[in-house]
Every structure is written in C-alpha cells, then in structure tokens.
N, C-alpha and C. Protein backbone atom coordinates (compact mmCIF):
# COMPACT_ATOMS: atom_id res chain seq x y z
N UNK A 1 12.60 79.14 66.03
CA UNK A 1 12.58 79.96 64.84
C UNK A 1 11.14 80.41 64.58
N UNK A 2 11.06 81.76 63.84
CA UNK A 2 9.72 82.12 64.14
C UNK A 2 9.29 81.99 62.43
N UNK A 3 8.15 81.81 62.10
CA UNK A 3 8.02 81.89 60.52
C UNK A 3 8.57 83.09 59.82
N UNK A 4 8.41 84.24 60.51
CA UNK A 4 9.12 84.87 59.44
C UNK A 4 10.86 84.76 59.22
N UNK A 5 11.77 84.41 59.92
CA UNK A 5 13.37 83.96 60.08
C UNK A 5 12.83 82.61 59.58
N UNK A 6 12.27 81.50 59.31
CA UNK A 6 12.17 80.28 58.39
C UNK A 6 11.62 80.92 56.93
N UNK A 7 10.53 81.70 57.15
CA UNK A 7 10.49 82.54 55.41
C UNK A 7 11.80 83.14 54.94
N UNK A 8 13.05 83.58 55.71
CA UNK A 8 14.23 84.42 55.26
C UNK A 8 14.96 83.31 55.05
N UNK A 9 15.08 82.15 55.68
CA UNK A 9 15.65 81.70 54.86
C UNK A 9 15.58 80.78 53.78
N UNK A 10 14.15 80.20 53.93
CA UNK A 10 13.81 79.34 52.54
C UNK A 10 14.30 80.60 51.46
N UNK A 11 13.66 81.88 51.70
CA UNK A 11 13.80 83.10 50.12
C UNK A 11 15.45 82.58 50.11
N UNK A 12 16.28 82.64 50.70
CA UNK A 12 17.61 82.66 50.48
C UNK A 12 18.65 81.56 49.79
N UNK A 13 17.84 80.35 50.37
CA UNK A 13 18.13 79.08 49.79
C UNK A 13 17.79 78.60 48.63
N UNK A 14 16.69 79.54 47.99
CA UNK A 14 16.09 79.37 46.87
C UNK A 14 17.05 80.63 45.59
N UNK A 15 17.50 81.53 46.52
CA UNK A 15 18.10 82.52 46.00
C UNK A 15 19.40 82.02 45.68
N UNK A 16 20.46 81.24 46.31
CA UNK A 16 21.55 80.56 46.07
C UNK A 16 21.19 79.25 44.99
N UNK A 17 20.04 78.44 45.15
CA UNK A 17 20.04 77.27 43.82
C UNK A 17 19.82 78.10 42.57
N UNK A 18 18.90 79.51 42.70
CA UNK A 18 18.82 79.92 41.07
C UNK A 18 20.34 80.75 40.44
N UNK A 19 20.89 80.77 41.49
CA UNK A 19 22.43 81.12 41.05
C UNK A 19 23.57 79.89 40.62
N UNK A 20 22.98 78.98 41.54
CA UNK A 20 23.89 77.88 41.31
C UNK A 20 23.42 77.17 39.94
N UNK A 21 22.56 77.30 39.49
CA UNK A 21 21.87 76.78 37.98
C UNK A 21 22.38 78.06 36.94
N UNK A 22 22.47 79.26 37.50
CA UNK A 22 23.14 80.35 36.47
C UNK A 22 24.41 79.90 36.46
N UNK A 23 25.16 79.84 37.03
CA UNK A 23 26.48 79.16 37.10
C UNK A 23 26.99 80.24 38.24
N UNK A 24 26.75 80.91 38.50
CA UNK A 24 27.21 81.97 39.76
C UNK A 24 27.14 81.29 40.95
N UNK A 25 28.54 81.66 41.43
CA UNK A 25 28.79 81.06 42.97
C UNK A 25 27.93 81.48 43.68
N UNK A 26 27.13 80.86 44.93
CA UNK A 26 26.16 81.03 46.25
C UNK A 26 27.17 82.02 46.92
N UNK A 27 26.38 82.85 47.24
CA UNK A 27 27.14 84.10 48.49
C UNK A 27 27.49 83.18 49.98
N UNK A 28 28.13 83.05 50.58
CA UNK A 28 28.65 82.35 51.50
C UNK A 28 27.89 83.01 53.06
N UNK A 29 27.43 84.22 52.92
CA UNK A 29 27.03 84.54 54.04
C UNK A 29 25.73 83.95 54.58
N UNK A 30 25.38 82.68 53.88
CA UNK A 30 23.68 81.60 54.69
C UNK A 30 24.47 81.08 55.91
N UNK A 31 25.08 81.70 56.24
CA UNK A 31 25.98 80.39 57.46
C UNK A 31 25.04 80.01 58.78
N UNK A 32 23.91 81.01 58.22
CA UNK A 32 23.31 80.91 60.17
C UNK A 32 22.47 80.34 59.47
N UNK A 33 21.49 79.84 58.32
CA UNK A 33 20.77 78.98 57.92
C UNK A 33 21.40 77.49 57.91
N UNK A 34 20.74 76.40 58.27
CA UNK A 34 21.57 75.22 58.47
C UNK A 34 21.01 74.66 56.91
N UNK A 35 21.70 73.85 56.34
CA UNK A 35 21.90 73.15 55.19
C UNK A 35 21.85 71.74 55.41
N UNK A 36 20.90 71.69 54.56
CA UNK A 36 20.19 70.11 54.51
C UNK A 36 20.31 69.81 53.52
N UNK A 37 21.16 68.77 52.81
CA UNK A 37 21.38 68.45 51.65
C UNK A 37 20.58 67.25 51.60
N UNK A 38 19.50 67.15 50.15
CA UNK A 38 19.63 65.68 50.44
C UNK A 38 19.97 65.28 48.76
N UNK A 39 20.23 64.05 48.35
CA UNK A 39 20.39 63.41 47.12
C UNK A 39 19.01 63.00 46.86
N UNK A 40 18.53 62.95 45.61
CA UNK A 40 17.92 62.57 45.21
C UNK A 40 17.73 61.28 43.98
N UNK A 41 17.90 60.36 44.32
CA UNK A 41 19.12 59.32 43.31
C UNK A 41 17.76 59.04 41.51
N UNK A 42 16.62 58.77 42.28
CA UNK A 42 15.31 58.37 41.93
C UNK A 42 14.36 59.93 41.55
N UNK A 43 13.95 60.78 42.17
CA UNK A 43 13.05 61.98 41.83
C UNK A 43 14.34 62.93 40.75
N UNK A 44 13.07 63.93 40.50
CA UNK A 44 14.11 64.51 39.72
C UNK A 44 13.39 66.24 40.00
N UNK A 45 13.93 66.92 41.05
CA UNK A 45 13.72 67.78 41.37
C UNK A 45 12.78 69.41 40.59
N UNK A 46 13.41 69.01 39.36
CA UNK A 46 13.06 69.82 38.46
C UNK A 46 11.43 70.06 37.95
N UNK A 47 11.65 68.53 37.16
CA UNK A 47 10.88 68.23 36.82
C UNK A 47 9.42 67.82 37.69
N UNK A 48 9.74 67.72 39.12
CA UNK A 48 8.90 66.64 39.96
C UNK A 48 8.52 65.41 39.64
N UNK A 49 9.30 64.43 38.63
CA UNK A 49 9.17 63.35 38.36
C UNK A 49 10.07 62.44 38.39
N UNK A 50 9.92 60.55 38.39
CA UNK A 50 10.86 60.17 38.97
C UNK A 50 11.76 59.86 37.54
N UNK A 51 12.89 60.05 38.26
CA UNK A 51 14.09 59.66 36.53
C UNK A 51 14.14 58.19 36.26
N UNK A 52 14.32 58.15 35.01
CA UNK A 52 14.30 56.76 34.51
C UNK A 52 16.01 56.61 34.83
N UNK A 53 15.88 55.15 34.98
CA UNK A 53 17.47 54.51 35.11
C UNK A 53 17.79 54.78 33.30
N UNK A 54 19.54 54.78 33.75
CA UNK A 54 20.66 55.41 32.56
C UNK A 54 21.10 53.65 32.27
N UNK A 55 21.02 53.48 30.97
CA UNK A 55 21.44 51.77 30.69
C UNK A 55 22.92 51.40 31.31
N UNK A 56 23.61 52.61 31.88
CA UNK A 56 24.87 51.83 32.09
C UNK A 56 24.64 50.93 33.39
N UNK A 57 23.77 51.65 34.18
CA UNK A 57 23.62 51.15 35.48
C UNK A 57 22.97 49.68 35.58
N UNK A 58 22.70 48.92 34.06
CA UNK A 58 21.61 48.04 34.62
C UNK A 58 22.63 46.93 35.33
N UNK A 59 22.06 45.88 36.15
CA UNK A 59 22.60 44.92 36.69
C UNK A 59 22.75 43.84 35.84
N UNK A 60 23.84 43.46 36.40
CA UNK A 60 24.53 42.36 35.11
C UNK A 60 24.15 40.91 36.16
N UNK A 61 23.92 40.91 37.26
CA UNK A 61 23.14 39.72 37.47
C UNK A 61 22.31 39.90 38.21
N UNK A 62 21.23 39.22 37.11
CA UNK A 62 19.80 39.42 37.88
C UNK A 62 18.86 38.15 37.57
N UNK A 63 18.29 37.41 38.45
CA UNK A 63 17.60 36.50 38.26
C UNK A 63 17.09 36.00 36.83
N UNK A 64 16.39 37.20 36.64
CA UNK A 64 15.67 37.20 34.88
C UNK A 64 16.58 36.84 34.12
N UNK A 65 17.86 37.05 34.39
CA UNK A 65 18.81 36.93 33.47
C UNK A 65 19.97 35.27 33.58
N UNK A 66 19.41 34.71 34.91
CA UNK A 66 20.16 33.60 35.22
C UNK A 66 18.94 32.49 35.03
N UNK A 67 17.66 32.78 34.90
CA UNK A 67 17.03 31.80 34.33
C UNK A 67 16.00 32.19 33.08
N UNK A 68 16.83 32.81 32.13
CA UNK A 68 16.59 33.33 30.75
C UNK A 68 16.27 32.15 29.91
N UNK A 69 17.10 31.37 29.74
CA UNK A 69 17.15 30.54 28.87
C UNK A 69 16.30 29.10 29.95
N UNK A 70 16.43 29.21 30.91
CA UNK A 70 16.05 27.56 31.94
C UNK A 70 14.16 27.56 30.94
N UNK A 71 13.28 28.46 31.07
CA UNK A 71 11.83 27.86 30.57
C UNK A 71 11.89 27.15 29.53
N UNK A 72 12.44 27.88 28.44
CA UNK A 72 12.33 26.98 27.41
C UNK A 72 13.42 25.96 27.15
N UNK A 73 14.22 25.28 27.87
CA UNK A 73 14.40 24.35 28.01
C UNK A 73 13.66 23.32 28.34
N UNK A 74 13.06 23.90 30.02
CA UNK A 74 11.81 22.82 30.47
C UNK A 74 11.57 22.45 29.71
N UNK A 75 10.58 23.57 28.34
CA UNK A 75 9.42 23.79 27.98
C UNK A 75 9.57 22.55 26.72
N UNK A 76 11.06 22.48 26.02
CA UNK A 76 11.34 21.37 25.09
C UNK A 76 11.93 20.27 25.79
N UNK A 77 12.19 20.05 27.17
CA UNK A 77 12.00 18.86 27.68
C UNK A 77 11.19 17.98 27.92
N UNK A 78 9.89 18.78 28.60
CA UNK A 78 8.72 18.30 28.62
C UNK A 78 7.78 17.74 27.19
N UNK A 79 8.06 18.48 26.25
CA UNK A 79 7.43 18.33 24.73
C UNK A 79 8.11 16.97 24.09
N UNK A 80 9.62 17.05 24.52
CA UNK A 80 9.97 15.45 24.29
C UNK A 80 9.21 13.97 25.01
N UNK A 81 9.21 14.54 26.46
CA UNK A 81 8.93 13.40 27.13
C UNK A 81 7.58 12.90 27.23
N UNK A 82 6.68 13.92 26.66
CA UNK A 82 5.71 13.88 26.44
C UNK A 82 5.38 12.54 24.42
N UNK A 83 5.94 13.29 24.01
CA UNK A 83 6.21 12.49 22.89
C UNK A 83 6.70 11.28 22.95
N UNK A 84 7.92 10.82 23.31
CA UNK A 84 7.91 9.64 24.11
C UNK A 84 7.01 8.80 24.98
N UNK A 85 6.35 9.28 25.73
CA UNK A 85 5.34 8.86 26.51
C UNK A 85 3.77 8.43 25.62
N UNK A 86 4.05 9.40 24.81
CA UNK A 86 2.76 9.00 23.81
C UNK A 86 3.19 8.02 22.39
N UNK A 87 3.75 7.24 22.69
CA UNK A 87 3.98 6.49 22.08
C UNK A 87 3.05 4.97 22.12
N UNK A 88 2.62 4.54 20.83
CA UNK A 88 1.87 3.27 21.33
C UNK A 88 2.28 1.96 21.59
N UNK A 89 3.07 1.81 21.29
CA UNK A 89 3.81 0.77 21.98
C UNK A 89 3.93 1.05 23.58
N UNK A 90 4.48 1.98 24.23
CA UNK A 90 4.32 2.10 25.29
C UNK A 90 2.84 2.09 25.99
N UNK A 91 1.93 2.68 25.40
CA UNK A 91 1.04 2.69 26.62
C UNK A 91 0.03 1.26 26.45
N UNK A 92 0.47 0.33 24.90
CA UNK A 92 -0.07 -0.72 24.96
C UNK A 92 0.48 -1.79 26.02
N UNK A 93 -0.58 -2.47 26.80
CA UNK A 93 0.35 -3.46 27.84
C UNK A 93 1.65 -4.14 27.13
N UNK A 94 2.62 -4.98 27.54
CA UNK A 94 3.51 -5.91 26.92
C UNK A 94 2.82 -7.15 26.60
N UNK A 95 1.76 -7.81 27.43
CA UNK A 95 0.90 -9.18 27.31
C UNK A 95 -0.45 -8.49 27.26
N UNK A 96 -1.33 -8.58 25.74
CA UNK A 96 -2.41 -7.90 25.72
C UNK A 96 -3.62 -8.48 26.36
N UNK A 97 -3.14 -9.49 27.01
CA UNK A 97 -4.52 -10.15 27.44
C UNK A 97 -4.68 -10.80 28.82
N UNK A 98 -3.13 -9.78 29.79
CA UNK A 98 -2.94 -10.04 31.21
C UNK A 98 -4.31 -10.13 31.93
N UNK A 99 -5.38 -9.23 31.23
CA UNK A 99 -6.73 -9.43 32.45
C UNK A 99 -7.40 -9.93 32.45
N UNK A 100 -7.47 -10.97 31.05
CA UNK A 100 -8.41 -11.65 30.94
C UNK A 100 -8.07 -13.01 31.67
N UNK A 101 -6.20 -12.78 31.55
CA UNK A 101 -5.81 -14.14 32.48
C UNK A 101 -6.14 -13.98 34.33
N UNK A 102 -5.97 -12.74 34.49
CA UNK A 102 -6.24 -12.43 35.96
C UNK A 102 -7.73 -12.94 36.06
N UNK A 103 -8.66 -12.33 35.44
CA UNK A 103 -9.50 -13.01 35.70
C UNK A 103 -10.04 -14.13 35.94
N UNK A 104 -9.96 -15.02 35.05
CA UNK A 104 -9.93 -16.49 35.11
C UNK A 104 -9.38 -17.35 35.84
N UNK A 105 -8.26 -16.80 36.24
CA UNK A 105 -7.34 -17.65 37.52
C UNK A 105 -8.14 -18.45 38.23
N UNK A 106 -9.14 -18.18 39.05
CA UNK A 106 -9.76 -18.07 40.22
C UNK A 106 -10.60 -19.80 39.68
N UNK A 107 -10.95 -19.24 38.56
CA UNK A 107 -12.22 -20.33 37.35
C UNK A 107 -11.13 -21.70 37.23
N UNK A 108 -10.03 -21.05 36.63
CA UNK A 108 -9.17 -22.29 35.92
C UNK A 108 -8.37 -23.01 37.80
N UNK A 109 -8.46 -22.23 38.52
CA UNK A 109 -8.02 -22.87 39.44
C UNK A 109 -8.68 -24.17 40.01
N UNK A 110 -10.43 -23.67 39.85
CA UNK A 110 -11.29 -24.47 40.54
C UNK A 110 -11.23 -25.98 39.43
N UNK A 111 -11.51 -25.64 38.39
CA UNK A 111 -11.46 -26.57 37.36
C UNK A 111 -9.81 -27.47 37.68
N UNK A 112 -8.97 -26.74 37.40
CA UNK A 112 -7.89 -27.85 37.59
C UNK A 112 -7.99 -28.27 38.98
N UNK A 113 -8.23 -28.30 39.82
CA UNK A 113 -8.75 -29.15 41.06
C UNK A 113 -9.61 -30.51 41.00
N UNK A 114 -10.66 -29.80 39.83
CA UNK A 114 -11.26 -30.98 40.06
C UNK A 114 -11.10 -32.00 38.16
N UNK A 115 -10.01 -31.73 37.63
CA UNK A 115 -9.67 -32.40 37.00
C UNK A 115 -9.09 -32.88 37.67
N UNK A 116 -7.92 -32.36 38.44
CA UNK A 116 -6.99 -33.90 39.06
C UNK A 116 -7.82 -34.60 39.62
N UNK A 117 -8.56 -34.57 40.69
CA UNK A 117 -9.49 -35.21 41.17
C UNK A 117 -10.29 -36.48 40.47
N UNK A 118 -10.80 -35.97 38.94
CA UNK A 118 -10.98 -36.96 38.12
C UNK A 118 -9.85 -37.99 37.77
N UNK A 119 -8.91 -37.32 37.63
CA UNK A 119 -7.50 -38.21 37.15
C UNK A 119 -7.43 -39.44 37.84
N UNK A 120 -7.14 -39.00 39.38
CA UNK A 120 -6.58 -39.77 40.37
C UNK A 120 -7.83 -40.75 40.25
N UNK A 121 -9.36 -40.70 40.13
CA UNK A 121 -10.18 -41.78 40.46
C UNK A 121 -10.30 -42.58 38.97
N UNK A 122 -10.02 -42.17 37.71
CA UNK A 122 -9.55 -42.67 36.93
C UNK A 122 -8.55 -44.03 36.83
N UNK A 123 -7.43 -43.20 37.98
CA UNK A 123 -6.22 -44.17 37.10
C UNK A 123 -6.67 -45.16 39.07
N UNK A 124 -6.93 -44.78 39.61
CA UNK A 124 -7.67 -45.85 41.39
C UNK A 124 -8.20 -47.36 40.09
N UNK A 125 -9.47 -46.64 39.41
CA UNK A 125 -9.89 -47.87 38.78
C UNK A 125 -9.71 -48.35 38.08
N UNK A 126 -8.53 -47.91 37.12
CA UNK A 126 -7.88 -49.09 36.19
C UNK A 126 -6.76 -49.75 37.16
N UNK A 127 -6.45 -49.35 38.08
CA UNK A 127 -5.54 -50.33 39.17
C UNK A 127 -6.65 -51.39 39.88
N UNK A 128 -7.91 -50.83 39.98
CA UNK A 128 -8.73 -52.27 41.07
C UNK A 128 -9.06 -53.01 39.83
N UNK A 129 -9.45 -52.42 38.51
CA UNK A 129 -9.58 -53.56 37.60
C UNK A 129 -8.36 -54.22 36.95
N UNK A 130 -7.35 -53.63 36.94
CA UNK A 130 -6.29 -54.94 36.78
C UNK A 130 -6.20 -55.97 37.80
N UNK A 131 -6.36 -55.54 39.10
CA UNK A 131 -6.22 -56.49 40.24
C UNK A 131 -7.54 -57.46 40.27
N UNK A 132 -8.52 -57.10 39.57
CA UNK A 132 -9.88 -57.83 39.59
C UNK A 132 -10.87 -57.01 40.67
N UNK A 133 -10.46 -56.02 41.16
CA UNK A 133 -11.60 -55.57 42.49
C UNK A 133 -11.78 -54.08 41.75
N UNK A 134 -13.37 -53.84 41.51
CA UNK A 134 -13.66 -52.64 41.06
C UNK A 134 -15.16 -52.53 41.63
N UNK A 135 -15.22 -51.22 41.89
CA UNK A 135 -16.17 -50.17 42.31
C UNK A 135 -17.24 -50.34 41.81
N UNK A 136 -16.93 -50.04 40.29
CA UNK A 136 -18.22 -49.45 39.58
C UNK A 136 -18.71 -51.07 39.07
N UNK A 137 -19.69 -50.68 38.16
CA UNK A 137 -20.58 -51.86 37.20
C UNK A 137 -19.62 -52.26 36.14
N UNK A 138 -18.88 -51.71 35.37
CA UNK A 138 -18.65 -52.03 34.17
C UNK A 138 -17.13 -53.07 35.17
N UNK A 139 -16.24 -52.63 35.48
CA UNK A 139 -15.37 -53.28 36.27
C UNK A 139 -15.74 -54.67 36.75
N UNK A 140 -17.29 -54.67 37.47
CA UNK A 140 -17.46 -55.51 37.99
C UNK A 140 -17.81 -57.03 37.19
N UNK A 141 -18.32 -56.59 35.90
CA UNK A 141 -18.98 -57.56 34.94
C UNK A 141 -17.95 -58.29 34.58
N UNK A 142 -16.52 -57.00 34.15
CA UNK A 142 -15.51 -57.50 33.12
C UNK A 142 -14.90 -58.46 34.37
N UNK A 143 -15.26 -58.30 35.59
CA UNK A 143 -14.01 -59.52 36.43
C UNK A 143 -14.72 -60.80 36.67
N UNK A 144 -16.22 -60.49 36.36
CA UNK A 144 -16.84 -61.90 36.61
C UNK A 144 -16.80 -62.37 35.42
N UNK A 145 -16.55 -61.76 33.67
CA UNK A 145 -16.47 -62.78 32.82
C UNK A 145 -15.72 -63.25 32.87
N UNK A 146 -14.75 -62.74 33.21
CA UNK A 146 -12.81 -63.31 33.17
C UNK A 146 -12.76 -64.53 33.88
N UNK A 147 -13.80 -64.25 35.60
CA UNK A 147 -13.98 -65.85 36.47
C UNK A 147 -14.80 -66.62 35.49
N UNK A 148 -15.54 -66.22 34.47
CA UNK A 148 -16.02 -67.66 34.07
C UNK A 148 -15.33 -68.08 33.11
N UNK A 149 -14.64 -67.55 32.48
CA UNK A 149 -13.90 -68.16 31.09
C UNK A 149 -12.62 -68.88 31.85
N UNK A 150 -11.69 -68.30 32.67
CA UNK A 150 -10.92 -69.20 33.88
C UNK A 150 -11.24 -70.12 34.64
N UNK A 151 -12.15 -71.26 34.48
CA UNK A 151 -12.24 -72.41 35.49
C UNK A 151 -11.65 -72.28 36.73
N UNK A 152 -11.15 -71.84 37.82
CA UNK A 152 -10.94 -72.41 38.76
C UNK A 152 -10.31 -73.70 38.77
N UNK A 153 -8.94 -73.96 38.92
CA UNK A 153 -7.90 -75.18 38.97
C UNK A 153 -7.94 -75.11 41.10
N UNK A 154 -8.01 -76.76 40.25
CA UNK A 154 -7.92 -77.42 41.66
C UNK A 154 -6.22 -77.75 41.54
N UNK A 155 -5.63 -77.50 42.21
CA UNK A 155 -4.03 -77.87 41.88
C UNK A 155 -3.73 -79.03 43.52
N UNK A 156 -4.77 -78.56 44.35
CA UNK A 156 -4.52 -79.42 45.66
C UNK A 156 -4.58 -81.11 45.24
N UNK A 157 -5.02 -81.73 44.84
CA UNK A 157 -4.71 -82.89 44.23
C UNK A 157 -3.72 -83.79 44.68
C-alpha cells in the first residue's frame, strides 16, 4: 500500500465514525479497506483518557474485603494480651526470694557438711566418755576422777 491509498483510507474510516456518532449508517462501499476493530474496555477514545470503573462492576471478592475486619481484631487481641501480660502479679516471681536461695545453696551446702561433721564427733565423744575412753582433756579428767572415787575391788579373794 502506498501512503497515499493508506491516506484514502484512514480519510474514509474517519468519515464513517463521524457518521456513525451522527447516527447515520457507514456507506458499505470501505470493503477494500480492512477493518480493525479494537475494544477499548479501559481508554476512552474520545476523550483520550482512561475511564473510571462504573460501581456495578466492582468485585464482590476481593482480598481487602476478606480481611476487612481480621486487623482490628488482631489489633484488640493483642491489646488484651498485652494487658494480661502486664499484670503484676504475673510478672512478680511466685517465690520472691528464689535467688537469693540459688545463691546460697553452694554456702549452705558447705556449712551443712561441716555441721554434720561436728555432730558425728560430738555424739563419737559422749560414747568414749560413757565407756570411760576419751580423746580430749576434759573426758580424760572426768574418767580419772570417777577411777578415784571407785576404789578398785579386789573380788579375786
């Protein structure tokens, strides 16, 4: 096609839309011009601008609309659990003075070690001084007064 037969027929195609907007039928004889229709769903030919959507068309499911209400739910879930959580009873321990016992463990362990330790040599020497045999000084005095106030019986006789 040479430009001037593409100039005859754009003039012509343009000559049939300003009829078809008068309301007058297009003359039928473009037959040797080929016809390219296209839709335009979005632009708006006229105007050269794009058309706004018509409210019937909007979509009835659409994300925005299936979690409409879900934020502020979170949003007063979280504000509860938060409230709950800040509660003082809760964030006070149950035993207020678990660390001071952790600590000490280690102290009170060594100590009760060597209390028993005392115990056991305790109750050793009130057993050698009932029997009369003791370790220390004071043990030893109390078993030699006891031999002198006891004479020694001769029973062999």
């Amino acid at each position: 096609m040479s430009l001037a037969a593409a100039s005859e027929a754009r003039k012509a195609r343009l000559l049939a839309l300003r009829k078809k907007r008068a309301g007058e039928e297009a003359e039928e004889n473009l037959e040797d011009a080929p016809e390219s229709v296209l839709t335009n769903r979005n632009f708006d030919p006229q105007t050269r601008t794009l058309r706004k959507r018509q409210g019937d068309e909007e979509m009835e499911d659409t994300v925005e609309q299936n979690v409409r209400g879900l934020a502020e739910q979170i949003i007063a879930e979280d504000e509860a659990k938060r409230a709950q959580d800040l509660d003082l009873l809760n964030i006070a321990p149950k035993r207020p003075n678990w660390d001071l016992k952790r600590e000490m463990e280690r102290k009170v362990a060594k100590l009760e070690r060597q209390t028993q330790q005392a115990i056991h040599t305790l109750i050793r020497q009130r057993l050698a001084a009932q029997k009369g045999q003791s370790d220390d000084l004071v043990g030893a005095m109390q078993a030699a007064a006891n031999a002198e106030n006891d004479p020694p019986s001769d029973d062999d006789d």
